[in-house]
Protein backbone atom coordinates (compact mmCIF):
# COMPACT_ATOMS: atom_id res chain seq x y z
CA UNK A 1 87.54 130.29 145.87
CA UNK A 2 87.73 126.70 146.52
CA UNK A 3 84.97 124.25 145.98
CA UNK A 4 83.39 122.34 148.58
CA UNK A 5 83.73 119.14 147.18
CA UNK A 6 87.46 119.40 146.94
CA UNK A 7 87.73 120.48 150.66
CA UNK A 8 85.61 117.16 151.92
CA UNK A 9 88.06 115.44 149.91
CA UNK A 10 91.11 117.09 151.55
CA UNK A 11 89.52 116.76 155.08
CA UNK A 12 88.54 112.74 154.41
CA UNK A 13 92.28 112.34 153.75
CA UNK A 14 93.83 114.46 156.84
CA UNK A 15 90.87 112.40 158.46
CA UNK A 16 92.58 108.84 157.18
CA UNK A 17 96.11 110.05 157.92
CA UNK A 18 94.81 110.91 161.45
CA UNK A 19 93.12 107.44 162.09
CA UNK A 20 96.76 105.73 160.98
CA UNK A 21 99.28 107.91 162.38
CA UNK A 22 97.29 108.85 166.02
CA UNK A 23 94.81 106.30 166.25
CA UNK A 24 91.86 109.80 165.77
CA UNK A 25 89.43 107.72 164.37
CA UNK A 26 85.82 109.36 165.70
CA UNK A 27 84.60 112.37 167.16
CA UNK A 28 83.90 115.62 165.34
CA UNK A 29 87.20 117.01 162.94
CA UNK A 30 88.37 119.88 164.56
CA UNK A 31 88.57 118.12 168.00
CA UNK A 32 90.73 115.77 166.38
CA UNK A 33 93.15 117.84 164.50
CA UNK A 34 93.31 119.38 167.33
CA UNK A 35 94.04 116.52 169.59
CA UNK A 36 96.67 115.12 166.89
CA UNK A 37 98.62 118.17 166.59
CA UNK A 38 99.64 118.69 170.34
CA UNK A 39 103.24 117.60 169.81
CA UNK A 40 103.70 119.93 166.05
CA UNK A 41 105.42 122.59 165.69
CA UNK A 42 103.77 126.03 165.50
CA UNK A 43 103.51 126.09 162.48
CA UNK A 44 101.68 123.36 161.27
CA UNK A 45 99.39 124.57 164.07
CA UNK A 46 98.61 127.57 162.48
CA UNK A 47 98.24 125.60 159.10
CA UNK A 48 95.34 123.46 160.79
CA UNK A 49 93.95 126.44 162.26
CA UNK A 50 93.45 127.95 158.72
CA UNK A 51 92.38 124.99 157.16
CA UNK A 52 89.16 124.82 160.04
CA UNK A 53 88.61 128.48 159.11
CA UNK A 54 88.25 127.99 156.12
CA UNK A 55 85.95 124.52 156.43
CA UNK A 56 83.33 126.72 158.59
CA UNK A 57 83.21 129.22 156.06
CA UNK A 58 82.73 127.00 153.47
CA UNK A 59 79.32 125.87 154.76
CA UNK A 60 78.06 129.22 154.60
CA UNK A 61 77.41 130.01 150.56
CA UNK A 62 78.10 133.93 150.95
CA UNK A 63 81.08 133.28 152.91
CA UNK A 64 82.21 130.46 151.16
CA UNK A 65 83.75 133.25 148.39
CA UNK A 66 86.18 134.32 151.13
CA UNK A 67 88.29 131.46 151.17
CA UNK A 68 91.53 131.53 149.70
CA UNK A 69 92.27 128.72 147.56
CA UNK A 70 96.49 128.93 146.63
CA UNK A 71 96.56 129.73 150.95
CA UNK A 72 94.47 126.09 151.98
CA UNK A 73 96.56 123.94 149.24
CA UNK A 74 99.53 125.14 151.15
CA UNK A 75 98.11 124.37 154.39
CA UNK A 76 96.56 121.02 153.49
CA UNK A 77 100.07 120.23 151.92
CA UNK A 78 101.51 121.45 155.13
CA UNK A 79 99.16 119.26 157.16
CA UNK A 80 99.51 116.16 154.76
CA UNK A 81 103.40 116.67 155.31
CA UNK A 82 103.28 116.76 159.20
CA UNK A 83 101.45 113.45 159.22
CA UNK A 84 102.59 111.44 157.20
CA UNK A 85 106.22 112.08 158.57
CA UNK A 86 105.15 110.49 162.10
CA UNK A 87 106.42 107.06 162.69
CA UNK A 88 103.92 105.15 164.56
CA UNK A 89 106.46 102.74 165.39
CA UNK A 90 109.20 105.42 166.44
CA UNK A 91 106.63 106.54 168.71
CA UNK A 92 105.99 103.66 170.37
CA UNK A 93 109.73 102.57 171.02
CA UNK A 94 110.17 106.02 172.42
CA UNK A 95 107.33 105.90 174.61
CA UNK A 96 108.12 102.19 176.07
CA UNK A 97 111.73 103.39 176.55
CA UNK A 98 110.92 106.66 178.44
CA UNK A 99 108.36 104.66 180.93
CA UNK A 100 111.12 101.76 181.11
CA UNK A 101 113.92 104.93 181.99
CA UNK A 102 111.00 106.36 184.92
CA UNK A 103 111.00 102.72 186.38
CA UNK A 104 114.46 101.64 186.46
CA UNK A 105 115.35 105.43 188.16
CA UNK A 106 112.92 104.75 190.41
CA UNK A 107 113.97 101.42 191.26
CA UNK A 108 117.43 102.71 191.47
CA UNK A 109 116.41 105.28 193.99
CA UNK A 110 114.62 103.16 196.29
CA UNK A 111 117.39 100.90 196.11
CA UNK A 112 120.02 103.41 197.09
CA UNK A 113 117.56 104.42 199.82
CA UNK A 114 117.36 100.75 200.72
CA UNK A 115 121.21 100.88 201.41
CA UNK A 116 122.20 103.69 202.87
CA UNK A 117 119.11 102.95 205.78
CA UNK A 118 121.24 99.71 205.84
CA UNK A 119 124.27 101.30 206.72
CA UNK A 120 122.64 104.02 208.87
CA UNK A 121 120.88 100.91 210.83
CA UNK A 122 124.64 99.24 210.86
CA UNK A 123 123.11 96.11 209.60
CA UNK A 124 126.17 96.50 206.44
């Protein structure tokens, strides 16, 4: 059994680690842990599926006795892992190159295009 203070104070920090690492910063929790762990690996999905198990049966008093306490640290730890080993920054570089790789390939193509109707037209 886990107490319910020490799971708001698990989900505030996945919460702040969120609103750094993905820019998450409103809307209800499990939309956003949902929406920040597109990209992660299966496991870590299953890890945040868990840990929003076991935050809805937390609210409920009876229920609350279910939850597993040794299980969530593991998947809190797992979660905590995942995000803070994203580099914003990393991100970022990889995104700008991979738009800047789409253009310039698309640029090239048109360009080739542009030349060979050249030659077809026997303007080169």
């Amino acid at each position: 059994m886990i107490e319910q203070k020490s799971l708001i104070r698990m989900e505030a920090q996945l919460s702040k680690l969120m609103a750094q690492k993905m820019g998450h910063k409103s809307g209800p929790f499990d939309k956003r842990l949902a929406k920040s762990l597109r990209r992660a690996p299966a496991s870590v999905k299953k890890a945040a599926q868990g840990f929003t198990q076991a935050r809805q049966l937390t609210q409920h008093p009876k229920l609350r006795h279910q939850v597993d306490g040794p299980k969530l640290q593991v998947q809190f730890a797992t979660l905590v892992d995942y995000l803070t080993r994203i580099d914003v920054a990393d991100r970022r570089r990889g995104l700008i190159l991979s738009t800047l790789g789409s253009v310039s390939f698309g640029l090239l193509v048109v360009f080739a295009a542009f030349m060979a109707w050249l030659i077809w037209r026997g303007y080169l």
